[in-house]
Protein backbone atom coordinates (compact mmCIF):
# COMPACT_ATOMS: atom_id res chain seq x y z
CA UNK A 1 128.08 73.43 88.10
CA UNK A 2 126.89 71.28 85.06
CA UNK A 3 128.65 68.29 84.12
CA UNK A 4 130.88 67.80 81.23
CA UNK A 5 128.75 65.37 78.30
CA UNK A 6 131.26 62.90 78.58
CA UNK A 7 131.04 62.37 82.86
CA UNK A 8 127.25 62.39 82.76
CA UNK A 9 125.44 60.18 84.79
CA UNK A 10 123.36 57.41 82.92
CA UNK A 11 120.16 56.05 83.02
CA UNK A 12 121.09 53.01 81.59
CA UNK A 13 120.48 49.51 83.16
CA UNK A 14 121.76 46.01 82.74
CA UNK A 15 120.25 42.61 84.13
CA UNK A 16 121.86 38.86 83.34
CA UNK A 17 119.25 36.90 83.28
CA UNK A 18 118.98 33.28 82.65
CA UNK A 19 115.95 31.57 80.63
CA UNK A 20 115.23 28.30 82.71
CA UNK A 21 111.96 25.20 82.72
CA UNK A 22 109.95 26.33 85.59
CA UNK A 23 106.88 23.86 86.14
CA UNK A 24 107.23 23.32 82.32
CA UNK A 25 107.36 26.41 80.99
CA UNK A 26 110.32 28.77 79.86
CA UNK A 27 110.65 31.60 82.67
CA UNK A 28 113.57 34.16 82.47
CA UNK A 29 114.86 34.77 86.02
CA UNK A 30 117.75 36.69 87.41
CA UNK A 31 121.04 34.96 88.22
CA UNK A 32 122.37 34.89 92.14
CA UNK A 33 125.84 35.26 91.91
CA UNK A 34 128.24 33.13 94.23
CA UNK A 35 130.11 34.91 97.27
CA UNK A 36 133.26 34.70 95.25
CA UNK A 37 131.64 36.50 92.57
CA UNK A 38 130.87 34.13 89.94
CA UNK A 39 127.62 32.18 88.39
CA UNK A 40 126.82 28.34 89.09
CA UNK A 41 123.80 28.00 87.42
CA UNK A 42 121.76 29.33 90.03
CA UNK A 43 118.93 31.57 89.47
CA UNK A 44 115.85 33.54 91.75
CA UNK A 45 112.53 31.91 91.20
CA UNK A 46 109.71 32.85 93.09
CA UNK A 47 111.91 34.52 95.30
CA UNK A 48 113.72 31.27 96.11
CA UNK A 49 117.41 30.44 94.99
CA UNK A 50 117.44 27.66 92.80
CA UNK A 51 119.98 25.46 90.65
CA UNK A 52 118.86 25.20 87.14
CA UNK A 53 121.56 23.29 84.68
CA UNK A 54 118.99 23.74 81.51
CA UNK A 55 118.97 27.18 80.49
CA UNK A 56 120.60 29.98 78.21
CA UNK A 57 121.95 33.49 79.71
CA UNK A 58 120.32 36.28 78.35
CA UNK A 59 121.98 39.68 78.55
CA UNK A 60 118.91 42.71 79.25
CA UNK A 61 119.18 46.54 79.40
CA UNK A 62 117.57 49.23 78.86
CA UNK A 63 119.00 52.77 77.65
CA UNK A 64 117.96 55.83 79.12
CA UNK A 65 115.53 54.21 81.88
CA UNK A 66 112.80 54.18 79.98
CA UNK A 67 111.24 52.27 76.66
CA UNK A 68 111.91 48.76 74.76
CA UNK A 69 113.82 46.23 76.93
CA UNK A 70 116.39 44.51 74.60
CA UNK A 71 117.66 40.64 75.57
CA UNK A 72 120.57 39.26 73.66
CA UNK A 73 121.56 35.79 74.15
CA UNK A 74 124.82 34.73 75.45
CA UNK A 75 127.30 32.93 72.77
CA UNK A 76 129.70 34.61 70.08
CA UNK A 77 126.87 33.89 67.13
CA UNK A 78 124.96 36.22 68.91
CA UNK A 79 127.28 38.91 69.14
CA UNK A 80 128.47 38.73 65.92
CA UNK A 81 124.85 38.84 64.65
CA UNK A 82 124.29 41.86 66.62
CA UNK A 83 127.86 44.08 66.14
């Protein structure tokens, strides 16, 4: 039986990322997010938890699974720019 349009599964994907110095240049790298669930400035790199305090979150997604990837930064300037 098909689904209804408004219960159909997306393809969509979303990523926080965070934009942090790694051996001097600007890398972005996922977060790792704490037991209890929330984010102390700690990111992957190299596949190695790390604590970076520099840095700027970065929300990324992409719609439909497939084309442009599309970062916004984290901050209310942003959003409003964007809305």
């Amino acid at each position: 039986m098909p689904r209804p349009a408004d219960r159909a599964v997306s393809k969509s994907r979303v990523n926080v990322l965070k934009k942090v110095k790694v051996d001097g240049l600007w890398k972005f790298c996922p977060i790792v997010i704490e037991p209890n669930g929330r984010l102390k400035d700690r990111v992957r790199v190299n596949r190695q938890s790390e604590v970076h305090l520099e840095g700027v979150y970065y929300i990324e997604w992409r719609e439909g699974g497939a084309g442009d990837v599309q970062r916004f930064q984290s901050g209310a300037k942003c959003w409003r720019a964007h809305a």
